[in-house]
Structures are given as structure tokens and as C-alpha cells.
PDB file of N, CA and C in Angstrom:
ATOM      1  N   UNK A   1      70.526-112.735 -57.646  1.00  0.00           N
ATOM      2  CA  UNK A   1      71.355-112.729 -58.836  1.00  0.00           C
ATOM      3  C   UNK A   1      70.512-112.950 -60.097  1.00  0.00           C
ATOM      4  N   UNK A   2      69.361-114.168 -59.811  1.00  0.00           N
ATOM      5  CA  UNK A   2      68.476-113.995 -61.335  1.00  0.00           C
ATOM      6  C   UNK A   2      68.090-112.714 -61.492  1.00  0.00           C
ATOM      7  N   UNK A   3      67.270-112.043 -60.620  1.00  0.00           N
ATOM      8  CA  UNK A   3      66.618-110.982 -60.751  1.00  0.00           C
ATOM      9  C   UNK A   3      67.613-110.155 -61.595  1.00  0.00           C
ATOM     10  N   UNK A   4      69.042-109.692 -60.921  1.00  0.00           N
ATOM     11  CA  UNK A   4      69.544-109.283 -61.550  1.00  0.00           C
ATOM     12  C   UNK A   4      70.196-108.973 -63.238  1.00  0.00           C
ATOM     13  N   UNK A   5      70.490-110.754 -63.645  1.00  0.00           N
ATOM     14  CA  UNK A   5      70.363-111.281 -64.570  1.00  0.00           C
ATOM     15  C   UNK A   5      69.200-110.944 -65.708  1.00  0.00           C
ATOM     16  N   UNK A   6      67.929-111.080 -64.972  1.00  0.00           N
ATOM     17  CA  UNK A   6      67.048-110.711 -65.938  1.00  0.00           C
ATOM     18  C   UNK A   6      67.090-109.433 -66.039  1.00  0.00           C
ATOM     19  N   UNK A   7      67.012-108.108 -65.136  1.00  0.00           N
ATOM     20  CA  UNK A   7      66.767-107.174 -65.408  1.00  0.00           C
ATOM     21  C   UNK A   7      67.978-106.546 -66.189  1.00  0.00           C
ATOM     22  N   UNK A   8      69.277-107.113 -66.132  1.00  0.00           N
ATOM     23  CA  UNK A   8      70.248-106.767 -67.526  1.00  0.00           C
ATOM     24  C   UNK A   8      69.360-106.592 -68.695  1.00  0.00           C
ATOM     25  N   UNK A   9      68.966-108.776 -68.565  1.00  0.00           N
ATOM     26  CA  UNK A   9      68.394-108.780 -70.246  1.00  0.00           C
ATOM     27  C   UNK A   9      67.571-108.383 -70.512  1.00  0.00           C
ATOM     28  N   UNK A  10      66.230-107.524 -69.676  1.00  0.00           N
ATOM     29  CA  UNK A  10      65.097-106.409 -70.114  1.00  0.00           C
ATOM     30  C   UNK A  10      65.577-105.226 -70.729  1.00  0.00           C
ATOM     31  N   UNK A  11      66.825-104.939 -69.935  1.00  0.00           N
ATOM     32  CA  UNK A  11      67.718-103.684 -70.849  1.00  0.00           C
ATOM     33  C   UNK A  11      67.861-103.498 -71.814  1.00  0.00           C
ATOM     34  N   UNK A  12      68.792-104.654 -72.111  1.00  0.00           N
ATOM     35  CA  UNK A  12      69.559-104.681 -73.307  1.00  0.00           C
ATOM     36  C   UNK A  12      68.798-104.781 -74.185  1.00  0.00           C
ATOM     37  N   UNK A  13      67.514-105.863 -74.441  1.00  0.00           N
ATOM     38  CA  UNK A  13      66.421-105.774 -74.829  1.00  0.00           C
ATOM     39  C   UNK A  13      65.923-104.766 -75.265  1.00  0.00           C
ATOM     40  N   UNK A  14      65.513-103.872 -74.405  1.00  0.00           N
ATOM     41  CA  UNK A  14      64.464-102.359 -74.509  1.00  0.00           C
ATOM     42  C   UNK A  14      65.504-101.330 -75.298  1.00  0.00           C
ATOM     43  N   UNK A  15      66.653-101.662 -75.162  1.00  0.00           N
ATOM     44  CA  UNK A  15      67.942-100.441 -75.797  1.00  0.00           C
ATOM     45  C   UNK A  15      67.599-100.776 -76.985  1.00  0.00           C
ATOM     46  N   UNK A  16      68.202-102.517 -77.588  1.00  0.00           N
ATOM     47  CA  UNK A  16      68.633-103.061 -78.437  1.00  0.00           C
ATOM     48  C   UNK A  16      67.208-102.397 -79.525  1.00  0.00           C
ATOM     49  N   UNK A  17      66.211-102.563 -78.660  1.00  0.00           N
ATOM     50  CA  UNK A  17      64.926-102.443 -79.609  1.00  0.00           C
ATOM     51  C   UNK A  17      64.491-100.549 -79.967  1.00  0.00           C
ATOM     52  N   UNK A  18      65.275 -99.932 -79.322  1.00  0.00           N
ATOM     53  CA  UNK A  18      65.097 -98.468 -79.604  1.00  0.00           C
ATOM     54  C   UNK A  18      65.881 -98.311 -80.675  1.00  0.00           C
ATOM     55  N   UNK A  19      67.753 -98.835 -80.675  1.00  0.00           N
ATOM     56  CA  UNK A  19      68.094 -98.681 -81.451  1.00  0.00           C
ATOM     57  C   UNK A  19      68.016 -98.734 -83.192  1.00  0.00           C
ATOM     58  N   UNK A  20      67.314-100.309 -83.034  1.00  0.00           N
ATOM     59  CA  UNK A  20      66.307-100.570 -84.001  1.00  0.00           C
ATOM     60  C   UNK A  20      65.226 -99.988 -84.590  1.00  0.00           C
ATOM     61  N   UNK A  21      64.561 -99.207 -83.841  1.00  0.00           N
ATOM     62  CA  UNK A  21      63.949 -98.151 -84.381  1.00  0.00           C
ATOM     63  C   UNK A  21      64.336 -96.792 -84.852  1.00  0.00           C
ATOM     64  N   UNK A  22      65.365 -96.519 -84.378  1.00  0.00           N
ATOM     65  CA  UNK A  22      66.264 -95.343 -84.836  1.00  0.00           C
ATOM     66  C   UNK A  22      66.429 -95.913 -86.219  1.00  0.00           C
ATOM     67  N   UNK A  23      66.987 -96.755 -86.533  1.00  0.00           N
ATOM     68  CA  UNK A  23      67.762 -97.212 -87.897  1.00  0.00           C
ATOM     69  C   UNK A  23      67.000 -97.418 -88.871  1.00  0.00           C
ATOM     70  N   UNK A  24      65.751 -98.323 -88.294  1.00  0.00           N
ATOM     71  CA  UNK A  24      64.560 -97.943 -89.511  1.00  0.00           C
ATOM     72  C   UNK A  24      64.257 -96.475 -89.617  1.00  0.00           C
ATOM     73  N   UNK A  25      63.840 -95.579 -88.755  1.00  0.00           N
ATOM     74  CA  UNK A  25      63.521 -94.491 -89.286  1.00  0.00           C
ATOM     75  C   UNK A  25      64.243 -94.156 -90.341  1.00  0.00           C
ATOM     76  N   UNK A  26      65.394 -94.317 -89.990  1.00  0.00           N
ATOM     77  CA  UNK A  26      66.484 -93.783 -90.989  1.00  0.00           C
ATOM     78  C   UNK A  26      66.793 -94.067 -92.439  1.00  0.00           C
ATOM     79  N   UNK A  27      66.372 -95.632 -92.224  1.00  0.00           N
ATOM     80  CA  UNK A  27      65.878 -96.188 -93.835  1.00  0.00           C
ATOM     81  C   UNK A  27      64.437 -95.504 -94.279  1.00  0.00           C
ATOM     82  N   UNK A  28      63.679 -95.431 -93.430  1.00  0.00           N
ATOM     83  CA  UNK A  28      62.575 -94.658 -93.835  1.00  0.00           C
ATOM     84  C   UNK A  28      62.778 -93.296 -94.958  1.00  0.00           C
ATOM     85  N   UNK A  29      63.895 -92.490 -94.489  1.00  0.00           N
ATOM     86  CA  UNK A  29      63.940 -91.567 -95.103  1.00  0.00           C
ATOM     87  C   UNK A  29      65.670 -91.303 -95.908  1.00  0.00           C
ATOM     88  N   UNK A  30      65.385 -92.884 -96.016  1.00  0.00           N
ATOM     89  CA  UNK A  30      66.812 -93.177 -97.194  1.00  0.00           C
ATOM     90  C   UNK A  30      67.874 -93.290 -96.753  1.00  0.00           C
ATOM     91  N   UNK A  31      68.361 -92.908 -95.695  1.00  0.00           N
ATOM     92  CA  UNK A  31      69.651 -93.133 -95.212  1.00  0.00           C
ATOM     93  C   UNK A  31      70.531 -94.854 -94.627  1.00  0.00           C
ATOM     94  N   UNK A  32      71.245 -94.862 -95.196  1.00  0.00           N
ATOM     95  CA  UNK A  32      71.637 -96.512 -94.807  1.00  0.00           C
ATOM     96  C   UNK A  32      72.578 -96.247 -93.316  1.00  0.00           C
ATOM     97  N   UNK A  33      72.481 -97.007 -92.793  1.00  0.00           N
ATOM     98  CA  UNK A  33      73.229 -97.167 -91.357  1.00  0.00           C
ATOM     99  C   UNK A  33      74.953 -96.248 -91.667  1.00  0.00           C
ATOM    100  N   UNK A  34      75.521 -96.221 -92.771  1.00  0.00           N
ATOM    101  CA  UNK A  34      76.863 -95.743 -92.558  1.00  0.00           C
ATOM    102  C   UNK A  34      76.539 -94.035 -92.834  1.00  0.00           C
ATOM    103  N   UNK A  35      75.373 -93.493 -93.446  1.00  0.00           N
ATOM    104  CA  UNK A  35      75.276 -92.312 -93.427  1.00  0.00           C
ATOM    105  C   UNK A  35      74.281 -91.791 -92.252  1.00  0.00           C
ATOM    106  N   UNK A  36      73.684 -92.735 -91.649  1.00  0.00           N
ATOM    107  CA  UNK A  36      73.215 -91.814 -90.073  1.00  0.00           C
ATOM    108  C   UNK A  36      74.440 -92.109 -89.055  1.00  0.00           C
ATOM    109  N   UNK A  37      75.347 -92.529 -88.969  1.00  0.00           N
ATOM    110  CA  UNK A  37      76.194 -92.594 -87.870  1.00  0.00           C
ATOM    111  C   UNK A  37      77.135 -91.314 -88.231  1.00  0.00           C
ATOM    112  N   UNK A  38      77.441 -91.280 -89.784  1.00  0.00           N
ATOM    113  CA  UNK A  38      78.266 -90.000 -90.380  1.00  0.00           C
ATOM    114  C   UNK A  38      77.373 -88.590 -89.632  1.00  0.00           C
ATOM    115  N   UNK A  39      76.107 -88.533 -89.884  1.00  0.00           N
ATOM    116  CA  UNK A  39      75.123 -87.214 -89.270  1.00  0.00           C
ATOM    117  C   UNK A  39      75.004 -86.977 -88.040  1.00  0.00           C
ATOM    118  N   UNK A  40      75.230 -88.314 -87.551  1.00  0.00           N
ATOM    119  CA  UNK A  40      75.165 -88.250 -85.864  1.00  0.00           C
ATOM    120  C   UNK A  40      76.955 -88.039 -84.866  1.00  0.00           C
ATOM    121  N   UNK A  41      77.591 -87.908 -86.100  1.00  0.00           N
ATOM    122  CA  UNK A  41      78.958 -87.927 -85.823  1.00  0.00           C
ATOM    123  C   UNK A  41      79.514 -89.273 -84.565  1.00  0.00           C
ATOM    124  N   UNK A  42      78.787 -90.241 -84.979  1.00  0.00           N
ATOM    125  CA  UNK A  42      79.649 -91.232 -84.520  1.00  0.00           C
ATOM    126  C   UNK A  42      80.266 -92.146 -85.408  1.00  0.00           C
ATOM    127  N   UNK A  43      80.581 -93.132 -85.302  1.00  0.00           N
ATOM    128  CA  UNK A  43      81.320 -94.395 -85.545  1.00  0.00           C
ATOM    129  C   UNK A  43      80.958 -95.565 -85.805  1.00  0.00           C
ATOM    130  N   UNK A  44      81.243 -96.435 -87.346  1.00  0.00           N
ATOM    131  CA  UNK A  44      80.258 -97.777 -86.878  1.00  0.00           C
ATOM    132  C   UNK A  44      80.511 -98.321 -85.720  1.00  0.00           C
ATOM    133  N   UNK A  45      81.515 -98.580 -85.538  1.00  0.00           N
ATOM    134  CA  UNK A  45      81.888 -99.090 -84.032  1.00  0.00           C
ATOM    135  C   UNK A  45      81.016 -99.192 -82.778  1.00  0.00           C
ATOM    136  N   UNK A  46      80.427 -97.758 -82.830  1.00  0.00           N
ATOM    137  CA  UNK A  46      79.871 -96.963 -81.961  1.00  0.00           C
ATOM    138  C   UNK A  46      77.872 -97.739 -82.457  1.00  0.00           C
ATOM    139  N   UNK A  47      78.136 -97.901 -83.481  1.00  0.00           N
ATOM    140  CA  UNK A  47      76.376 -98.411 -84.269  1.00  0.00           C
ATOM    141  C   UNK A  47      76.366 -99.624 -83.457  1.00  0.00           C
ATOM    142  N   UNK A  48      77.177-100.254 -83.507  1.00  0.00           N
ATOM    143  CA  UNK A  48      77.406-101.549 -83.189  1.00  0.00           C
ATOM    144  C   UNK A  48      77.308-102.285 -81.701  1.00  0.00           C
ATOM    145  N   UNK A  49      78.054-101.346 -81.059  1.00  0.00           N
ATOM    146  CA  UNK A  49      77.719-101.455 -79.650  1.00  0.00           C
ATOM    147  C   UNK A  49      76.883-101.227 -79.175  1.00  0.00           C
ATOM    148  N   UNK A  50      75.814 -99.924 -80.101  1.00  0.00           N
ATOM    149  CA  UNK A  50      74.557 -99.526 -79.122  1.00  0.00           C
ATOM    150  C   UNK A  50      73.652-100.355 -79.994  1.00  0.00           C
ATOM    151  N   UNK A  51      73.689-101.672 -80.653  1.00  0.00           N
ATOM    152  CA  UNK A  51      73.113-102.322 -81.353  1.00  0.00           C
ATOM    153  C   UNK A  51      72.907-104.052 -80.610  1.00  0.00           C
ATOM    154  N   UNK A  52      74.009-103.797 -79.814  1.00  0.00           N
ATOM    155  CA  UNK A  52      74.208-104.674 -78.697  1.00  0.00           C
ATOM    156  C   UNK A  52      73.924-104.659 -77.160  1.00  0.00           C
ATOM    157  N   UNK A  53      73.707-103.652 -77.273  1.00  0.00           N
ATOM    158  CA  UNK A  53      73.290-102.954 -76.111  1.00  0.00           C
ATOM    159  C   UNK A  53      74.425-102.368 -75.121  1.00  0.00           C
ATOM    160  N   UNK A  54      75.688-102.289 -75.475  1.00  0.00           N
ATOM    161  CA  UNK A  54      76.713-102.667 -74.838  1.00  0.00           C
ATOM    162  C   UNK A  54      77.369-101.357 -74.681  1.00  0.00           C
ATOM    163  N   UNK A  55      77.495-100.674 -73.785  1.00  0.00           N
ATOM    164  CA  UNK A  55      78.057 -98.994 -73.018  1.00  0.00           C
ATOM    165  C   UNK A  55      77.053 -98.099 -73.556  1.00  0.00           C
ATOM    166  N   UNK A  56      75.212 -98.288 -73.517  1.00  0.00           N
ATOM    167  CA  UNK A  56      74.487 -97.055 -74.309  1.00  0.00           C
ATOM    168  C   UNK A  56      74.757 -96.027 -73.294  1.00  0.00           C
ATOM    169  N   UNK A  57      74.901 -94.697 -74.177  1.00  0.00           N
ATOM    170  CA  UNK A  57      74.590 -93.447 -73.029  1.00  0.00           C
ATOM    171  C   UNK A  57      73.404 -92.705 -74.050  1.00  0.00           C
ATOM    172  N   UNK A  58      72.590 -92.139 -73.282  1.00  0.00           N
ATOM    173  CA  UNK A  58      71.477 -91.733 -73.410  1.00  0.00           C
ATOM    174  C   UNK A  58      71.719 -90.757 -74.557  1.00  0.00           C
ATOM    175  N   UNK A  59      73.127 -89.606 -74.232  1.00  0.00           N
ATOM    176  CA  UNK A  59      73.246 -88.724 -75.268  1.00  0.00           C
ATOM    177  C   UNK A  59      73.318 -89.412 -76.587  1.00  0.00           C
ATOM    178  N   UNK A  60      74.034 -90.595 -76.826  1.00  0.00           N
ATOM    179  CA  UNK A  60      74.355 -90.922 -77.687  1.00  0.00           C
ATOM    180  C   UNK A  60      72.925 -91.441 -78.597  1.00  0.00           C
ATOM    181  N   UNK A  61      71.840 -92.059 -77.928  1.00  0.00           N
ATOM    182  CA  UNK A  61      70.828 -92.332 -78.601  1.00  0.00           C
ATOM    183  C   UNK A  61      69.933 -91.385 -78.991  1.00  0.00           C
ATOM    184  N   UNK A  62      70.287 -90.119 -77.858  1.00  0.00           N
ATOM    185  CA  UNK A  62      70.189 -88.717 -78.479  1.00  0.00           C
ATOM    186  C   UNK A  62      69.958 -88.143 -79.901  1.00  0.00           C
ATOM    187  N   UNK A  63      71.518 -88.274 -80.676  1.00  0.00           N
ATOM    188  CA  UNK A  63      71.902 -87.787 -81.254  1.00  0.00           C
ATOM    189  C   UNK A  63      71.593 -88.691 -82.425  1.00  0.00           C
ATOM    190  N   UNK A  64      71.947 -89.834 -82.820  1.00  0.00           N
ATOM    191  CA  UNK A  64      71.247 -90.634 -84.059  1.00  0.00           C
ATOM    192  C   UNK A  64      69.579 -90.355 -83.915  1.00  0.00           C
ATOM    193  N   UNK A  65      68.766 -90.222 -82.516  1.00  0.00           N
ATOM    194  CA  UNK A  65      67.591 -90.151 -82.840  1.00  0.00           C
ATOM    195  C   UNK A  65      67.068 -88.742 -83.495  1.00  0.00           C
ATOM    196  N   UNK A  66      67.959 -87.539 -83.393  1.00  0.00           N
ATOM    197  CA  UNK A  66      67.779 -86.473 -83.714  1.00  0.00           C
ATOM    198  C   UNK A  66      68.043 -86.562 -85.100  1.00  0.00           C
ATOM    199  N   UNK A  67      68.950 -86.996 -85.804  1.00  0.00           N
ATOM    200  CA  UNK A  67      69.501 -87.388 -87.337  1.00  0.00           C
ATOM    201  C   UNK A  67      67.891 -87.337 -88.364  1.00  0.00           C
ATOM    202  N   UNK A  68      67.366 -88.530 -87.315  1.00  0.00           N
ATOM    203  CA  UNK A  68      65.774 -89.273 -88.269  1.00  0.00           C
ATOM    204  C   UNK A  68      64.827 -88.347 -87.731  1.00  0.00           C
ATOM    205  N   UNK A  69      64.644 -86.973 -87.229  1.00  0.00           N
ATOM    206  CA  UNK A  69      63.970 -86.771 -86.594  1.00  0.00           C
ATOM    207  C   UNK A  69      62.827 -87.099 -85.292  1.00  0.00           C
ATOM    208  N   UNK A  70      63.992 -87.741 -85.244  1.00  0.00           N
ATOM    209  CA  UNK A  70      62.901 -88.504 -83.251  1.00  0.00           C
ATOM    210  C   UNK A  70      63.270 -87.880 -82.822  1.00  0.00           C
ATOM    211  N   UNK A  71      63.003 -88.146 -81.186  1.00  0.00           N
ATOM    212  CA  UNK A  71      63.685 -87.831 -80.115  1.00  0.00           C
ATOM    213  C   UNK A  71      63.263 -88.955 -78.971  1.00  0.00           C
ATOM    214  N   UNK A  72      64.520 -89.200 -77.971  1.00  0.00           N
ATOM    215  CA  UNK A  72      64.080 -89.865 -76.851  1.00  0.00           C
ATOM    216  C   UNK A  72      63.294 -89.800 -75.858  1.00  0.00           C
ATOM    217  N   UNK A  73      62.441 -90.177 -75.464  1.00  0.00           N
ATOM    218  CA  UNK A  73      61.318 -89.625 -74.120  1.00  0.00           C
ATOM    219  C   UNK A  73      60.646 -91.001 -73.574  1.00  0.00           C
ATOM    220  N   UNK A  74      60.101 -90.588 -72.766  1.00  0.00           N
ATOM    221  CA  UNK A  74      59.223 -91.904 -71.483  1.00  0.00           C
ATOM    222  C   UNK A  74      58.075 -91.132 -72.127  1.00  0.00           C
ATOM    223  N   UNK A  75      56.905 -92.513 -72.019  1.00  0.00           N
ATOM    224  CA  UNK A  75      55.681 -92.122 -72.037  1.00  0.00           C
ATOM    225  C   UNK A  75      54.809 -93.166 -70.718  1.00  0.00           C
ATOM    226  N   UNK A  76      53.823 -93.178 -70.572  1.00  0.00           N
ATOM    227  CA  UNK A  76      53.017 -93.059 -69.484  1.00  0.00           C
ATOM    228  C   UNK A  76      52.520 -94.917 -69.928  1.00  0.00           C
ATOM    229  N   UNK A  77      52.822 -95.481 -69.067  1.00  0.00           N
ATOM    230  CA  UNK A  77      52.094 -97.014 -69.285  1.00  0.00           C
ATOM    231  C   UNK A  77      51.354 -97.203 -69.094  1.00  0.00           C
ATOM    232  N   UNK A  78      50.288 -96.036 -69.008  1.00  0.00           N
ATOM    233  CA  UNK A  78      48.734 -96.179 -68.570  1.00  0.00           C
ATOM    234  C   UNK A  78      47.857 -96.020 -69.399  1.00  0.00           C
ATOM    235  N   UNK A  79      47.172 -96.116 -69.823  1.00  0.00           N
ATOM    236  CA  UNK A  79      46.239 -96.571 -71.275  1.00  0.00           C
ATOM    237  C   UNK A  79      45.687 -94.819 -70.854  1.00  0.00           C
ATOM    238  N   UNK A  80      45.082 -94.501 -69.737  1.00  0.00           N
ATOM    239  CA  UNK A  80      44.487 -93.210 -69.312  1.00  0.00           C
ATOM    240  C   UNK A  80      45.278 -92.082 -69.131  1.00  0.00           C
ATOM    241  N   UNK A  81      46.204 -92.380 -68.648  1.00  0.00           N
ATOM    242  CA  UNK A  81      46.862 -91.265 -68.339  1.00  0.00           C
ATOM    243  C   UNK A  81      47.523 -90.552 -69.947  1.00  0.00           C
ATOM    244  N   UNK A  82      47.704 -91.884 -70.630  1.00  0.00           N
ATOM    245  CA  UNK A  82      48.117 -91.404 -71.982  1.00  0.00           C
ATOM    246  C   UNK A  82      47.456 -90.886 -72.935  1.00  0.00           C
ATOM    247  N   UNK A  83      45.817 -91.354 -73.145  1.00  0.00           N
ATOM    248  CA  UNK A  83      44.918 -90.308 -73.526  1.00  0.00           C
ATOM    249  C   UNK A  83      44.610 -89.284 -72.979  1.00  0.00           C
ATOM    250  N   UNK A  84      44.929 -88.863 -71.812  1.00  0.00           N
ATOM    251  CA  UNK A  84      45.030 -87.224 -71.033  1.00  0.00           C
ATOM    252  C   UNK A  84      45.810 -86.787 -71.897  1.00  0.00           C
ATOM    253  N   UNK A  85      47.204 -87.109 -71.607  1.00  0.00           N
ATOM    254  CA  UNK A  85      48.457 -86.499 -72.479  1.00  0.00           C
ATOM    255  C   UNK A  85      48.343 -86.378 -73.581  1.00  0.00           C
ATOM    256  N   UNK A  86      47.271 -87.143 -74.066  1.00  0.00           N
ATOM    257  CA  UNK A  86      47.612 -86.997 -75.920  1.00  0.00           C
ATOM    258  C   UNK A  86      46.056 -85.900 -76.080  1.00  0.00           C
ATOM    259  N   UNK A  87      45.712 -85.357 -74.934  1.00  0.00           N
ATOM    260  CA  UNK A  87      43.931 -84.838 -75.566  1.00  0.00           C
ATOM    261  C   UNK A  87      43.045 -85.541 -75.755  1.00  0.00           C
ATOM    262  N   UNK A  88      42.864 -87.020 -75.970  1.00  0.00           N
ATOM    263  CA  UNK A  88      42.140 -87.738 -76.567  1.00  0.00           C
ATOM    264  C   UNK A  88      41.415 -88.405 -75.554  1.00  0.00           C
ATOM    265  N   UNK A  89      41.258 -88.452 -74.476  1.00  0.00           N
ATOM    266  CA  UNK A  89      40.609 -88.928 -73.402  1.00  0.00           C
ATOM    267  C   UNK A  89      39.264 -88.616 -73.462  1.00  0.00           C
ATOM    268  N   UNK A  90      38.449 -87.625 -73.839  1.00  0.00           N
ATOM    269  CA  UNK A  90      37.267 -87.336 -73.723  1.00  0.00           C
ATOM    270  C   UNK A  90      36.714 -87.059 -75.504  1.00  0.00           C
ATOM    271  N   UNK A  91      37.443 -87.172 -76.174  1.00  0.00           N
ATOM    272  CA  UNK A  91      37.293 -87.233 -77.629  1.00  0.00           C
ATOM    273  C   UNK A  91      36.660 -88.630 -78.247  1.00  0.00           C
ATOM    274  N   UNK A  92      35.530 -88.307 -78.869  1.00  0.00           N
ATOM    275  CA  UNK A  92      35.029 -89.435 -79.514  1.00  0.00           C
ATOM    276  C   UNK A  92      35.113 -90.402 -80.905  1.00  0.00           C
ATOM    277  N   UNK A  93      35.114 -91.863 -80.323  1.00  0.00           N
ATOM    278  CA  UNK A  93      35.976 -92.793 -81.344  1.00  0.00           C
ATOM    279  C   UNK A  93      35.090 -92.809 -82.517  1.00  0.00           C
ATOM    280  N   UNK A  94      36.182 -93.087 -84.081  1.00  0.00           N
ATOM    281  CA  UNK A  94      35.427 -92.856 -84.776  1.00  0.00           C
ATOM    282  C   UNK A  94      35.182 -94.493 -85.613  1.00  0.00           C
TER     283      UNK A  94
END
């Protein structure tokens, strides 16, 4: 049951903290929280809950991340495998 417990609160956590980055982007490029939920055609309601972590669906972080120009994706937790992916693995530091 802890295990369980914790791995909720890593969730909600890791959501809570994407969402957060969605929203800055969004201040980044001027928009205040009631006009990216208007672009993303949701709801404060809807800001709020995925601000809490509370019913996220993936589309939905989708679609505000598309607003700021992000997008959602996994990247590689490997220090190597991620300089493969990025080209930069055999490229020299400057």
C-alpha cells in the first residue's frame, strides 16, 4: 500500500510539474492562464484539475501543450542514449 501511495504521489508530482510548464510557456509568450485554456478549448475548471493532478488525460495535456507550442513526449534517462538522439554524442565540447 506505501508503494502504492508513493507512486500516486510521483504522479501527481511529475503531471502537476508538466502542467506547470505548459503555463509558463504560455506566459512566456504573453498569454495568461484564462487565454490558453480559451485556445486549447478547455475550461478553467479543467486548468485546475490538471493543476492538481486530478483526472489528467494525456490528450488533454496535448492540447494546451500545442497552444505554447510544445508537445508531449518521453525522452531517454540516459545521459548516452540521449546524446545519440540529440547527434551530439561524438560532437566536440566547446
Amino acid at each position: 500500500m506505501l508503494f502504492t501511495l508513493l507512486g500516486n504521489l510521483y504522479m501527481k508530482t511529475l503531471l502537476a510539474a508538466l502542467v506547470h510548464q505548459i503555463v509558463d510557456a504560455g506566459k512566456d509568450r504573453g498569454m495568461d492562464q484564462k487565454t490558453l485554456v480559451q485556445k486549447a478549448g478547455l475550461s478553467a475548471s479543467t486548468l485546475s484539475k490538471l493543476k492538481q493532478a486530478d483526472d489528467v488525460r494525456l490528450s488533454t495535456l496535448e492540447r494546451l501543450a500545442n497552444v505554447v507550442g510544445l508537445r508531449v513526449s518521453l525522452s531517454p534517462n540516459d545521459p548516452v542514449l540521449e546524446k545519440l538522439l540529440d547527434r551530439t554524442l561524438f560532437t566536440d565540447p566547446e
